[in-house]
N, C-alpha and C. Protein backbone atom coordinates (compact mmCIF):
# COMPACT_ATOMS: atom_id res chain seq x y z
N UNK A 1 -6.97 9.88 -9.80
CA UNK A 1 -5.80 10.54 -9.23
C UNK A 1 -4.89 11.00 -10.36
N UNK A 2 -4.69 12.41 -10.22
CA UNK A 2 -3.69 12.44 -11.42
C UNK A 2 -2.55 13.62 -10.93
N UNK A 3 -1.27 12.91 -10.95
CA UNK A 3 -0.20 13.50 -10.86
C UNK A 3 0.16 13.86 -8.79
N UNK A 4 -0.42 12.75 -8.40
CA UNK A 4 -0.74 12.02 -7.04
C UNK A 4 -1.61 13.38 -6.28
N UNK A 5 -2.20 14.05 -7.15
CA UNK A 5 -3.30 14.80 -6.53
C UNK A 5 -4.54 14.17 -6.20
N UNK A 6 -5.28 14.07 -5.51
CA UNK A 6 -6.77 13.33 -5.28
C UNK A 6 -7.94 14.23 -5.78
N UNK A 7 -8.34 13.53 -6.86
CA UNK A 7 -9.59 14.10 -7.68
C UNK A 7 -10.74 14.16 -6.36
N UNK A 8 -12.09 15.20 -6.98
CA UNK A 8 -13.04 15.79 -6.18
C UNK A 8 -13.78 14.16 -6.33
N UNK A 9 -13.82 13.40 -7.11
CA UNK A 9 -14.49 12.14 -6.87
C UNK A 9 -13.57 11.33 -5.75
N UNK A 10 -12.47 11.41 -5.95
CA UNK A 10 -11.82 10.52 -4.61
C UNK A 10 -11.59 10.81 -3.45
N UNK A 11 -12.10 12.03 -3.29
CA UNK A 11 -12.23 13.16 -2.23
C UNK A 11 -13.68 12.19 -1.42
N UNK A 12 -14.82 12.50 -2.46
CA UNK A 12 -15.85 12.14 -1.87
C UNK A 12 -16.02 10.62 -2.01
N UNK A 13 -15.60 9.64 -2.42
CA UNK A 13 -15.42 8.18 -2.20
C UNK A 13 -14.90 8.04 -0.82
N UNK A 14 -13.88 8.42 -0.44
CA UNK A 14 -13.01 8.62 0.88
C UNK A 14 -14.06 8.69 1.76
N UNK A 15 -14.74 10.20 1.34
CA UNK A 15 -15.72 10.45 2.49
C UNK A 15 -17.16 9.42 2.42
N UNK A 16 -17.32 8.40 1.63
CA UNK A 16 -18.37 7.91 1.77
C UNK A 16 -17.80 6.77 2.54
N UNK A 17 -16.53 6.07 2.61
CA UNK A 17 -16.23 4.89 3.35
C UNK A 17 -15.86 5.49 4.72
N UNK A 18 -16.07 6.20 4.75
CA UNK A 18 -15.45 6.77 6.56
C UNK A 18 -16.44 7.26 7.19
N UNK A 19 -17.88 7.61 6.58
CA UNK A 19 -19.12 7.44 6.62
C UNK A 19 -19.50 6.28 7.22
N UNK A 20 -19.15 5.38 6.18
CA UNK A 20 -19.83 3.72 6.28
C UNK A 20 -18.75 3.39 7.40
N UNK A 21 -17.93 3.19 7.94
CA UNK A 21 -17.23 3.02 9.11
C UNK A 21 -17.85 2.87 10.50
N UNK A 22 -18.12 4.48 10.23
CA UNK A 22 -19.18 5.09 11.84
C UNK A 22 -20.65 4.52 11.54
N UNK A 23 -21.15 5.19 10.53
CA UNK A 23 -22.67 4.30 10.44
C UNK A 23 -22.82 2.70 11.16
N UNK A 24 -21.92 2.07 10.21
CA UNK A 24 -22.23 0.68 9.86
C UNK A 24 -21.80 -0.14 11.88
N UNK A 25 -21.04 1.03 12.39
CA UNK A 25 -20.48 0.83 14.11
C UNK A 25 -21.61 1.42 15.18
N UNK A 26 -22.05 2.38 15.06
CA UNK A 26 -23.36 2.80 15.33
C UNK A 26 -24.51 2.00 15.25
N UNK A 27 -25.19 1.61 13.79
CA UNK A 27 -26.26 1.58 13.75
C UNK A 27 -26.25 0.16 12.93
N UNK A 28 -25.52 -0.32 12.77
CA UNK A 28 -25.83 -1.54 12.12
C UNK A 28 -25.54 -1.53 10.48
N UNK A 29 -25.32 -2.56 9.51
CA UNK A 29 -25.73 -2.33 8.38
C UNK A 29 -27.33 -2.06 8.34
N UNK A 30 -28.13 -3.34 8.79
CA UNK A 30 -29.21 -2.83 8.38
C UNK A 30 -30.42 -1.57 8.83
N UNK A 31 -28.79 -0.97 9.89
CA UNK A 31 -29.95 0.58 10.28
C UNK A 31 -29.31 1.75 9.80
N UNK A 32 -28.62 1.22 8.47
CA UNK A 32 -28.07 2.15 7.91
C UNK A 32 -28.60 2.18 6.67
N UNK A 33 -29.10 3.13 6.11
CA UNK A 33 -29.68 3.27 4.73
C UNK A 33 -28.85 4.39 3.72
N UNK A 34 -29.24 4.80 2.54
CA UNK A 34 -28.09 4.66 2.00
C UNK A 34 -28.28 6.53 1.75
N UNK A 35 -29.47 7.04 2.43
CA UNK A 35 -29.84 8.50 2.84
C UNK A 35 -28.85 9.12 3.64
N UNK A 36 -28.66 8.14 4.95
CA UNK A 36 -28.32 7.97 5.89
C UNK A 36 -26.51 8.09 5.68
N UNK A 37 -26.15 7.16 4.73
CA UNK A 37 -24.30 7.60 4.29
C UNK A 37 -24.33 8.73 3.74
N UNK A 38 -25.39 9.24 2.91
CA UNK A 38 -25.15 10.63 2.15
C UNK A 38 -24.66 11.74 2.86
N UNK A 39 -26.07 11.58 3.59
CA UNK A 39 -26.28 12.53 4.94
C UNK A 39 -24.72 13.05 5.80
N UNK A 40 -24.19 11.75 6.26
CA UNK A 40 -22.86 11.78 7.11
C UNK A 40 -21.84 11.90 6.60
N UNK A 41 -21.61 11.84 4.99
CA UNK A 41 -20.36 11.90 4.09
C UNK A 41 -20.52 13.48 3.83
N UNK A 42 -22.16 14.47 3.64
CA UNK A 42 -21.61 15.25 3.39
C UNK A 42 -21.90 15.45 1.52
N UNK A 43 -22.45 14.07 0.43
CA UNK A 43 -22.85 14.09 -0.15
C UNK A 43 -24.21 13.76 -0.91
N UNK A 44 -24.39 13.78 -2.28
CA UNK A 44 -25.66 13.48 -2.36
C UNK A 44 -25.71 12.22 -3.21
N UNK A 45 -27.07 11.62 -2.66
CA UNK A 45 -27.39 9.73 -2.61
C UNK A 45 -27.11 9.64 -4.17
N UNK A 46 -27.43 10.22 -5.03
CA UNK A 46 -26.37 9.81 -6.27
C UNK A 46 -25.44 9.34 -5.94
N UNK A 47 -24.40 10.17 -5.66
CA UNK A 47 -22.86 10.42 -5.18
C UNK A 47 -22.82 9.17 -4.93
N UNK A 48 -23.33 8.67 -3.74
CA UNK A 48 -23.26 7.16 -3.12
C UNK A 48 -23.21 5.93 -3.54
N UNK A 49 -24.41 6.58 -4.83
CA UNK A 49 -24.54 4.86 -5.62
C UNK A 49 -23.51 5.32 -6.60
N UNK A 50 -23.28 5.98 -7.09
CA UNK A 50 -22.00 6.22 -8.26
C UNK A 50 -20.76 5.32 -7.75
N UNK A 51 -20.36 5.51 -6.47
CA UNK A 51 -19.36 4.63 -6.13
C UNK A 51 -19.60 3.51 -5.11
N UNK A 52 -20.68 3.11 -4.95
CA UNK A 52 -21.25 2.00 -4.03
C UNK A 52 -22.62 1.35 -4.51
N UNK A 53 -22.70 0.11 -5.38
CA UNK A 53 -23.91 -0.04 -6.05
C UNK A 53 -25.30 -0.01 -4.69
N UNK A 54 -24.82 -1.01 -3.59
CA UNK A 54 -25.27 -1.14 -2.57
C UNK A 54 -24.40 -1.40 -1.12
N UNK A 55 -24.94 -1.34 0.18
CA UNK A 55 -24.15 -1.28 1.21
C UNK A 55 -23.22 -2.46 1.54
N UNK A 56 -24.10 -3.91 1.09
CA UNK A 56 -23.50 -4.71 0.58
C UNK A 56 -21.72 -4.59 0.25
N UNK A 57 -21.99 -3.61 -0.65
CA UNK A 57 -20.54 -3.32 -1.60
C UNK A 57 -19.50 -2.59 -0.67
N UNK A 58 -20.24 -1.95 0.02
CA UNK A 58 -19.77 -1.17 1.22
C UNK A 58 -18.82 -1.73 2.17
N UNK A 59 -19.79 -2.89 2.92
CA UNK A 59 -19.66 -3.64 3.91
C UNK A 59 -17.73 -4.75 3.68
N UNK A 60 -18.10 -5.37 2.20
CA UNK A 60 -16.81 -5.79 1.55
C UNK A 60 -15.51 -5.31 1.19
N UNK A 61 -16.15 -3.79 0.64
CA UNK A 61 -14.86 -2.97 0.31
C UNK A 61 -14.20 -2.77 2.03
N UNK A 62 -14.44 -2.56 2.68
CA UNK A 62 -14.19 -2.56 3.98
C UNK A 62 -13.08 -3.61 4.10
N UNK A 63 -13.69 -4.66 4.48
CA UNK A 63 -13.14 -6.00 4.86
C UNK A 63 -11.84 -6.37 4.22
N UNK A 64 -12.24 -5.81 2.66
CA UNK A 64 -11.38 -6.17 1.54
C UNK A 64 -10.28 -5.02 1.98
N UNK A 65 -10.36 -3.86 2.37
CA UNK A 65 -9.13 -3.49 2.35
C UNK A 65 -8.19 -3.51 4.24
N UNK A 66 -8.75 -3.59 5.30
CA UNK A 66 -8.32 -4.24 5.97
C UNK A 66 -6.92 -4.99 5.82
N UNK A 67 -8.00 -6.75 5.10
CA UNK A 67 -6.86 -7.51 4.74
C UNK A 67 -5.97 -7.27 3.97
N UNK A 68 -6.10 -6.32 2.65
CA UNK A 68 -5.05 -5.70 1.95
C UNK A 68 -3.96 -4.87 2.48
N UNK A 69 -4.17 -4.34 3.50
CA UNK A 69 -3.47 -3.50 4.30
C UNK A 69 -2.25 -4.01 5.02
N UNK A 70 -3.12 -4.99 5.92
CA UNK A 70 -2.26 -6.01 7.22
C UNK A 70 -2.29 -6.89 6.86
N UNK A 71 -2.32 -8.15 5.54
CA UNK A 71 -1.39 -9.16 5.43
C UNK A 71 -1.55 -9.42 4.08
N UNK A 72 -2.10 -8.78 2.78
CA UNK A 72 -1.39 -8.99 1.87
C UNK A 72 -0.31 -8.19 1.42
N UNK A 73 -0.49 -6.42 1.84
CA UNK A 73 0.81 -5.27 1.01
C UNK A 73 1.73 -5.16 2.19
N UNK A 74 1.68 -5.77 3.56
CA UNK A 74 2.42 -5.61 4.51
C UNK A 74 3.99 -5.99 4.23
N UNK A 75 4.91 -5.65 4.60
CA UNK A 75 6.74 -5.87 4.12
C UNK A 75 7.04 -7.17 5.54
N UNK A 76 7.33 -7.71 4.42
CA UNK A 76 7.68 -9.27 5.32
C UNK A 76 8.48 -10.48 4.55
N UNK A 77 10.16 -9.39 4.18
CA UNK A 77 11.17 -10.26 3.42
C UNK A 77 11.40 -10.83 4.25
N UNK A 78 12.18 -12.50 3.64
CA UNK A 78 12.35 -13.81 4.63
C UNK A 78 14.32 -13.18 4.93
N UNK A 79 15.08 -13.69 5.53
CA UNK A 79 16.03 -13.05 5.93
C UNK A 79 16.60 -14.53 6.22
N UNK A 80 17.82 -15.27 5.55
CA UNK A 80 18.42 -16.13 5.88
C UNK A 80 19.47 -16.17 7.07
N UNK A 81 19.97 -14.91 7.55
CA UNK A 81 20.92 -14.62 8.19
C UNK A 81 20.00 -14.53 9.95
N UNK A 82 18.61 -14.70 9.88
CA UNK A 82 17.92 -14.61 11.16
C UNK A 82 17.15 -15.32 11.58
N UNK A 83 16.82 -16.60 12.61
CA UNK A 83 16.65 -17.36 13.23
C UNK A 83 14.89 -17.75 12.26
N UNK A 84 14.21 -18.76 12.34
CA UNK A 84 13.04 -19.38 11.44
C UNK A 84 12.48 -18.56 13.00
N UNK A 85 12.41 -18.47 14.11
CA UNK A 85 12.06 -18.71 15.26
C UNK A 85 11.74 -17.25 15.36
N UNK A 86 12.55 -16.12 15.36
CA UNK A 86 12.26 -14.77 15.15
C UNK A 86 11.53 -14.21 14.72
N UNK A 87 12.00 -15.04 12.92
CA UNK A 87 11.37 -14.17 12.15
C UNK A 87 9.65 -14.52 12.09
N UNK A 88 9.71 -16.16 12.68
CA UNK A 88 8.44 -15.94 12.53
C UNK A 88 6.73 -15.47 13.73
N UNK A 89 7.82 -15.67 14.81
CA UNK A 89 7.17 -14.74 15.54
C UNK A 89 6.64 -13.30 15.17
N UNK A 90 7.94 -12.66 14.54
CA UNK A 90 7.74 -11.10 14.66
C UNK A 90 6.39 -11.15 13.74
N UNK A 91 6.19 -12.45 12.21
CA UNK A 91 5.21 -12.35 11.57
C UNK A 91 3.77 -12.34 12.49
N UNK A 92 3.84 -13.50 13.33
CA UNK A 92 2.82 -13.62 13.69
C UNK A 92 2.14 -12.32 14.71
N UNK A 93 3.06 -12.04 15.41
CA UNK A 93 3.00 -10.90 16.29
C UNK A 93 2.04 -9.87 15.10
N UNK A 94 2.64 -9.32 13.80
CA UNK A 94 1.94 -8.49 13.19
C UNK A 94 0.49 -9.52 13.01
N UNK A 95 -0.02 -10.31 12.92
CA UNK A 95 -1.37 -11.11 12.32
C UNK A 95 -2.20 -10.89 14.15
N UNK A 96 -1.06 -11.54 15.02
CA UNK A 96 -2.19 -10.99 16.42
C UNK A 96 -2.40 -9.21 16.17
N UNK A 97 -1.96 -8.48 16.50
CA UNK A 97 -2.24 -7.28 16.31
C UNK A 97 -2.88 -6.77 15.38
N UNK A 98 -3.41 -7.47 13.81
CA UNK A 98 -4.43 -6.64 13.13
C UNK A 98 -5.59 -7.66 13.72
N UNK A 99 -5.26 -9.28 13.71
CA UNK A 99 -7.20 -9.55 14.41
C UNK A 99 -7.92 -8.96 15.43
N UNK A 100 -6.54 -8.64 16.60
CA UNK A 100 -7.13 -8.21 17.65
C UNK A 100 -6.85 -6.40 17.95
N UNK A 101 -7.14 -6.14 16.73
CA UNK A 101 -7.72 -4.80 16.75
C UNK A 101 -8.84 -4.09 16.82
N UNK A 102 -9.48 -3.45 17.30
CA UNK A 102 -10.44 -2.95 17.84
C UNK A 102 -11.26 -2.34 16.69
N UNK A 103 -10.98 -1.81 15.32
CA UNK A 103 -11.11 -1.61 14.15
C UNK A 103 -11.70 -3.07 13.54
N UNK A 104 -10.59 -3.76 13.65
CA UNK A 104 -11.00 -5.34 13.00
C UNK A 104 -12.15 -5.91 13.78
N UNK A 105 -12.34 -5.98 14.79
CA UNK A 105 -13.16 -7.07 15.70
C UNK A 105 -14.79 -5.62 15.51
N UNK A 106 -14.46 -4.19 15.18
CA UNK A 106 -16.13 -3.69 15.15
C UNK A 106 -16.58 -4.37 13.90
N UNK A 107 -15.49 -4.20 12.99
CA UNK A 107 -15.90 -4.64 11.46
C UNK A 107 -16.57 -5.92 10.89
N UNK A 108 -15.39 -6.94 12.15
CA UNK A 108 -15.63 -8.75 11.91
C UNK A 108 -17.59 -8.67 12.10
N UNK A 109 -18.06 -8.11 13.42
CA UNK A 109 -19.06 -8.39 14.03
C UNK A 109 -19.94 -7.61 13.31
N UNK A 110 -19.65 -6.75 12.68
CA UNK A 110 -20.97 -6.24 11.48
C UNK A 110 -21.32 -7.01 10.62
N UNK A 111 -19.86 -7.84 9.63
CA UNK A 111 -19.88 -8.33 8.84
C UNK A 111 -20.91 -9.73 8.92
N UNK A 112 -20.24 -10.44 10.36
CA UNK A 112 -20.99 -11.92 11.10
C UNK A 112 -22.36 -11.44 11.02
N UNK A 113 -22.65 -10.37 11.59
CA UNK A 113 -24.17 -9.76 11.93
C UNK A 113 -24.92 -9.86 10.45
N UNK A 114 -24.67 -8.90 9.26
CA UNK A 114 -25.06 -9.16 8.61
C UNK A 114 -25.54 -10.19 7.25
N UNK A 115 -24.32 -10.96 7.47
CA UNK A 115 -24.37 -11.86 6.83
C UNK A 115 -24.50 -13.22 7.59
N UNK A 116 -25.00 -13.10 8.44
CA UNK A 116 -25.43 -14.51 9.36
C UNK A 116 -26.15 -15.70 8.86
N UNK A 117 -27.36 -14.59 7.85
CA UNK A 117 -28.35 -15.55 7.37
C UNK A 117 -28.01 -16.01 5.44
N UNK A 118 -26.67 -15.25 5.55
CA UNK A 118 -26.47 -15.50 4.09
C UNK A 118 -25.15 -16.02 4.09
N UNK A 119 -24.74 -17.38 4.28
CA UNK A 119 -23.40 -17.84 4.47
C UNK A 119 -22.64 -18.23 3.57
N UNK A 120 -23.22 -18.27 2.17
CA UNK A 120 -23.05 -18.52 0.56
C UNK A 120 -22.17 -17.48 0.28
N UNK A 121 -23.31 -16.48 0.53
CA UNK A 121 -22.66 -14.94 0.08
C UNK A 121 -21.57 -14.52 0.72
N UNK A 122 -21.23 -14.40 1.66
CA UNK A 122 -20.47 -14.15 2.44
C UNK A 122 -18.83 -15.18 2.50
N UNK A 123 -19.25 -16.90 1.70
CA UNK A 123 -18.27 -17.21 1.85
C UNK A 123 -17.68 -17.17 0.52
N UNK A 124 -18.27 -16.58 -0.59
CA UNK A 124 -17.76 -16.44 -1.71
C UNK A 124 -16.95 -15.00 -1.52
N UNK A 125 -17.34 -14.28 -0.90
CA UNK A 125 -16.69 -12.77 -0.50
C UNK A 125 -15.03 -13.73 0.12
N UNK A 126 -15.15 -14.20 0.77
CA UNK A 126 -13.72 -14.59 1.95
C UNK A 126 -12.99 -15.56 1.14
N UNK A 127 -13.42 -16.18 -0.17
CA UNK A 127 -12.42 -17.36 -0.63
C UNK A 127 -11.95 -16.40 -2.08
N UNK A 128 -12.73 -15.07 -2.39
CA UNK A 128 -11.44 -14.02 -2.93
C UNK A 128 -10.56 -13.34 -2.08
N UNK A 129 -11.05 -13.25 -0.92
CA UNK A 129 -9.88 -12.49 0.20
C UNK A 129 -8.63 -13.48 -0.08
N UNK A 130 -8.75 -15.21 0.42
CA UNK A 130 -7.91 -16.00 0.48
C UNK A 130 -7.51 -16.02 -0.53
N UNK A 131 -7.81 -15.85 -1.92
CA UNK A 131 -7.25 -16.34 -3.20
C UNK A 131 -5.97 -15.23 -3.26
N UNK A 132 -5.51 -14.58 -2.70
CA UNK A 132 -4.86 -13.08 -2.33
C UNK A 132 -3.73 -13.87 -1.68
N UNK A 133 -2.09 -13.17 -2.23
CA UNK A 133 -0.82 -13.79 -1.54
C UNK A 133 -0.53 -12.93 -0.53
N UNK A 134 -0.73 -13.36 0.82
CA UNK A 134 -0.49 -13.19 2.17
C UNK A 134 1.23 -13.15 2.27
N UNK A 135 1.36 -12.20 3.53
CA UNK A 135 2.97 -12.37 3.85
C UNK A 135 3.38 -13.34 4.51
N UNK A 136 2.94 -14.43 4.75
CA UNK A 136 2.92 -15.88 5.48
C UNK A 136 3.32 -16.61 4.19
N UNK A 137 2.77 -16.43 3.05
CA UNK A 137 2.90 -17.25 2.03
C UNK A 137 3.77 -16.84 1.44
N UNK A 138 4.48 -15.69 0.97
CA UNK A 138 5.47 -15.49 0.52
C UNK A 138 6.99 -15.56 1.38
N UNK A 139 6.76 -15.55 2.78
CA UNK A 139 7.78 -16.17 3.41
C UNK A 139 7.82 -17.26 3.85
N UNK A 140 7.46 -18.28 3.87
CA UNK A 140 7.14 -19.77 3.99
C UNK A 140 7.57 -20.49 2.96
N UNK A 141 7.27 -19.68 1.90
CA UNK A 141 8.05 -20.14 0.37
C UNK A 141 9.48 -19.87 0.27
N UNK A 142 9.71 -18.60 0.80
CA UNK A 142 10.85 -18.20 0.63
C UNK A 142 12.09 -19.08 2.16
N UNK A 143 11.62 -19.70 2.54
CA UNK A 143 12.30 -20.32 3.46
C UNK A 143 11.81 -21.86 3.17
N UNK A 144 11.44 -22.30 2.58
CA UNK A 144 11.71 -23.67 2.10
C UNK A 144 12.35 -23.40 0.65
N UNK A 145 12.43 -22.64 -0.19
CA UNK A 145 13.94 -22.46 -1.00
C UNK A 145 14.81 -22.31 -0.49
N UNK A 146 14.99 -21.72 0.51
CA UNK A 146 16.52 -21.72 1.26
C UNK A 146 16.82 -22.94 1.86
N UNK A 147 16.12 -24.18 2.04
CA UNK A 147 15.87 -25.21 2.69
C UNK A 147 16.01 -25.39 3.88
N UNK A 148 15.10 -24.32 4.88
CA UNK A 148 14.38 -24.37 5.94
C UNK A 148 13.64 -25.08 6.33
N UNK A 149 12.37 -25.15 5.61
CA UNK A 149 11.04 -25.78 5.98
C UNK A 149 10.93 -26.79 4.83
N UNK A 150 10.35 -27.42 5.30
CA UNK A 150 9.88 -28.60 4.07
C UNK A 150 7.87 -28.58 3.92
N UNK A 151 7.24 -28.52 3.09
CA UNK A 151 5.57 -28.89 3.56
C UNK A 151 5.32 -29.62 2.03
N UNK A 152 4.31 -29.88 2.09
CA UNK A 152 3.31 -30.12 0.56
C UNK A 152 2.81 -29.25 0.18
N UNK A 153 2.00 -28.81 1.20
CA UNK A 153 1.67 -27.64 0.33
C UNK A 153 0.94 -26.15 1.26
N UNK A 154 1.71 -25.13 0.99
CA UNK A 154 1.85 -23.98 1.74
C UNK A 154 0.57 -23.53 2.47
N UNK A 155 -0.39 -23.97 1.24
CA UNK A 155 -1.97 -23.11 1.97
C UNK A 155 -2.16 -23.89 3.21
N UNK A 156 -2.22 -25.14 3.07
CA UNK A 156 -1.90 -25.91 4.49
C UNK A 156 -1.21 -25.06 6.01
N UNK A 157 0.05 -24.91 5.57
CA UNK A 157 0.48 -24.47 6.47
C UNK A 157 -0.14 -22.86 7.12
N UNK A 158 -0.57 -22.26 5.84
CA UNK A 158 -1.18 -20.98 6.14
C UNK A 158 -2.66 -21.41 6.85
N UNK A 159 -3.33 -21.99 6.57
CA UNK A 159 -4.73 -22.63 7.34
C UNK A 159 -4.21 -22.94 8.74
N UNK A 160 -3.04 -23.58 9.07
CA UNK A 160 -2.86 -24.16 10.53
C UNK A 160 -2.51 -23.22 11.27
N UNK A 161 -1.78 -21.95 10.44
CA UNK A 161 -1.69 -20.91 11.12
C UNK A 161 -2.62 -20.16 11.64
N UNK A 162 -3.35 -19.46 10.45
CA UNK A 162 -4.66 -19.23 10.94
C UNK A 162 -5.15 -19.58 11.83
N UNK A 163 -5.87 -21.22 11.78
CA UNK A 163 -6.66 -21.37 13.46
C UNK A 163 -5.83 -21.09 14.31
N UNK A 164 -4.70 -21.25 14.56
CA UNK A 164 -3.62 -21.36 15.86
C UNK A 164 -4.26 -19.57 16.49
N UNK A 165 -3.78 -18.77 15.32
CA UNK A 165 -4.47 -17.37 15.87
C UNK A 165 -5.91 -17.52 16.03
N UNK A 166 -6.79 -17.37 15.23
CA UNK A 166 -8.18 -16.95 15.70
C UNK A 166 -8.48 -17.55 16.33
N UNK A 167 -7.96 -18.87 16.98
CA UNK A 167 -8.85 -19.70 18.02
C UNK A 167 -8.15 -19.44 19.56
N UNK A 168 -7.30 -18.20 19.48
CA UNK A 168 -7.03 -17.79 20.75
C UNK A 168 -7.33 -16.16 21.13
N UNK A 169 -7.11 -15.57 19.76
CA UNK A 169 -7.20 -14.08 19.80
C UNK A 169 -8.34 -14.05 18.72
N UNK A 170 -9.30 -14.55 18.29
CA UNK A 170 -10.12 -13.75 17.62
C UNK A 170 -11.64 -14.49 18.16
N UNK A 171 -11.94 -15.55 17.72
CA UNK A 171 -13.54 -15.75 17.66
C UNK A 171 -13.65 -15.69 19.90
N UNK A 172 -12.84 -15.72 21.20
CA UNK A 172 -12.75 -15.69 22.26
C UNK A 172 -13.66 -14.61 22.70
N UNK A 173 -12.63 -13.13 21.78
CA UNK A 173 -12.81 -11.81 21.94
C UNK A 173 -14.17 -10.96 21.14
N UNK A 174 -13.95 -12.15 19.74
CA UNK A 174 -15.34 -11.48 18.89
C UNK A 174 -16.26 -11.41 19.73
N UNK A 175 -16.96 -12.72 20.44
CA UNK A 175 -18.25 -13.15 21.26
C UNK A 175 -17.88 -12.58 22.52
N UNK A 176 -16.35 -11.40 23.15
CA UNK A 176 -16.53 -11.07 23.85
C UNK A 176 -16.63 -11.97 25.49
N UNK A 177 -16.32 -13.44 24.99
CA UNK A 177 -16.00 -14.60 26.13
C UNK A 177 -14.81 -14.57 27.09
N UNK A 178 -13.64 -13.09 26.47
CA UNK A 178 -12.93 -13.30 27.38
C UNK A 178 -12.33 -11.69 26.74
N UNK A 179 -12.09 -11.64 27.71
CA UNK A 179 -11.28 -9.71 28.17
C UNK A 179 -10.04 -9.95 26.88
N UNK A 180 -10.07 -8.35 26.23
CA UNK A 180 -8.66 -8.50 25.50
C UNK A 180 -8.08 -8.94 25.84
N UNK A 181 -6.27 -9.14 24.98
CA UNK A 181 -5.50 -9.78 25.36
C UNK A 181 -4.22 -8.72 25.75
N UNK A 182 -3.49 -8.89 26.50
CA UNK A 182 -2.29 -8.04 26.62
C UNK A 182 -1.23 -8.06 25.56
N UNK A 183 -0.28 -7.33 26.06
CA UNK A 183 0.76 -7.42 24.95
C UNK A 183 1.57 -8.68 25.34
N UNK A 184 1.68 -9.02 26.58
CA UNK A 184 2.39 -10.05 26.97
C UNK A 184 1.66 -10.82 26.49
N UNK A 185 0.29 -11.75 26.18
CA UNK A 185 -0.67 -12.69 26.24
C UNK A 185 -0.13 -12.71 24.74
N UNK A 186 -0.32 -11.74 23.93
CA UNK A 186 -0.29 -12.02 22.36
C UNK A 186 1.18 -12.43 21.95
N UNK A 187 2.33 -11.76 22.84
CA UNK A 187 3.83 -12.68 22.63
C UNK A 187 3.77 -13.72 23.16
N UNK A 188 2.96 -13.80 24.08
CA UNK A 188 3.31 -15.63 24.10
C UNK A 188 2.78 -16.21 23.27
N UNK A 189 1.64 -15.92 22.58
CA UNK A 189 0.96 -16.98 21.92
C UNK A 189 1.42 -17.07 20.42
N UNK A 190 2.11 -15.86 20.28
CA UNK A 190 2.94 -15.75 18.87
C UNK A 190 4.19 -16.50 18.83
N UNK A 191 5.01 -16.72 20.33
CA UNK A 191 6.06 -17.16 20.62
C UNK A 191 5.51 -19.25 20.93
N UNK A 192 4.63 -19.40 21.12
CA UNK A 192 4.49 -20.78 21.31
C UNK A 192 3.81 -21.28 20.01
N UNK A 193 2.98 -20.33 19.13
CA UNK A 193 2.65 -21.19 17.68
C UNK A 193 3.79 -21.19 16.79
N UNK A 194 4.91 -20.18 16.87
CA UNK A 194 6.00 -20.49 15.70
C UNK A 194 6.65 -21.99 16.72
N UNK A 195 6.91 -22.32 17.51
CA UNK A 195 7.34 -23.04 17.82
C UNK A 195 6.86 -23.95 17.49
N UNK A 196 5.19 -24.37 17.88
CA UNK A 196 4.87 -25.63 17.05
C UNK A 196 4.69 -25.64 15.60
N UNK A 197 4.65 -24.71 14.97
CA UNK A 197 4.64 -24.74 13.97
C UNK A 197 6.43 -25.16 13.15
N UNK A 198 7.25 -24.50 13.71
CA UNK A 198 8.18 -25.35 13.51
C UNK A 198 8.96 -26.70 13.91
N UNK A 199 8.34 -26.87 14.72
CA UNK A 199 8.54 -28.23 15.46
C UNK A 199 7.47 -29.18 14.41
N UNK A 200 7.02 -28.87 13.91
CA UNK A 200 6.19 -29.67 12.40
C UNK A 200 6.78 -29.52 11.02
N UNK A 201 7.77 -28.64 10.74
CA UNK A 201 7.94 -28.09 9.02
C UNK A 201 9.59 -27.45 9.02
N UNK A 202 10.31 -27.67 10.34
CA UNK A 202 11.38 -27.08 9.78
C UNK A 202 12.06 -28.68 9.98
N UNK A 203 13.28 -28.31 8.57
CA UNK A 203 14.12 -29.15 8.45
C UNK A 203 15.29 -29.35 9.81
């Protein structure tokens, strides 16, 4: 990129992940070959491996920017002047709305799909996602300096959060065991985990 113009290579990188999007939702990773992204981007299978060693790489860069998107670059200053109870709803409210997005849940189930039989690989991919400062973690911190919350130690609290969500709005809906959720269904459930969650950690 130079001089916030988009070079003819980032032109066609663009077009190879928006490729791999539809492919990989269609046909699977593994009924996607790498002819097959050329083909639909529009470029040629050089092109492909120049910026994708394998689909593999594909499949991650994906995932990886997702979470970069909706909860590590997301804006989520802590605000002393507004209730622990608010603010942390409104957080959670944003975390229901990217799991249970329709984007997120085609992506989750490619990812599960393909990497089913490789759980090594796959969990070394997700403990660099986690090694990544979330907006949970930077406001959780920032409200036990103000002496809000008290914990030992934050990733904790970010783990309890976590299940509280995916074990109502994500793995239900992944397997498809139960009909989306409404908008009402996801405020309540955003509105009853800050509660227990502060009913555990606030001062």
């Amino acid at each position: 990129m130079v001089n916030g113009t988009r070079t003819r290579s980032d032109v066609k990188r663009e077009a190879i992940i928006q490729a791999a999007k539809r492919a990989f939702k269609t046909f699977g990773v593994n009924g996607t070959s790498m002819d097959k992204l050329a083909e639909m981007a529009q470029v040629s299978k050089r092109t492909v491996y120049n910026h994708f060693r394998a689909k593999e790489d594909l499949v991650m860069h994906l995932i990886k920017e997702q979470y970069q998107n909706a909860l590590v670059d997301a804006d989520a200053a802590y605000c002393s002047e507004v209730s622990l109870e608010k603010q942390l709803v409104e957080l959670l409210m944003a975390q229901i709305i990217f799991t249970t997005s329709e984007e997120h849940m085609d992506l989750a189930r490619v990812i599960i799909g393909h990497f089913f039989y490789e759980p090594d690989k796959l969990k070394d991919e997700i403990t660099q996602l986690k090694d990544q400062e979330t907006f949970f973690n930077r406001w959780l911190r920032a409200a036990e300096r103000d002496g809000k919350l008290s914990f030992d130690d934050v990733e904790t609290v970010c783990i309890d959060l976590d299940a509280l969500i995916k074990g109502q709005c994500f793995w239900p809906q992944l397997f498809k065991l139960e009909d989306p959720l409404t908008d009402a269904q996801k405020h309540h459930i955003a509105s009853n985990t800050a509660r227990l969650i502060l009913s555990r950690y606030q001062i």
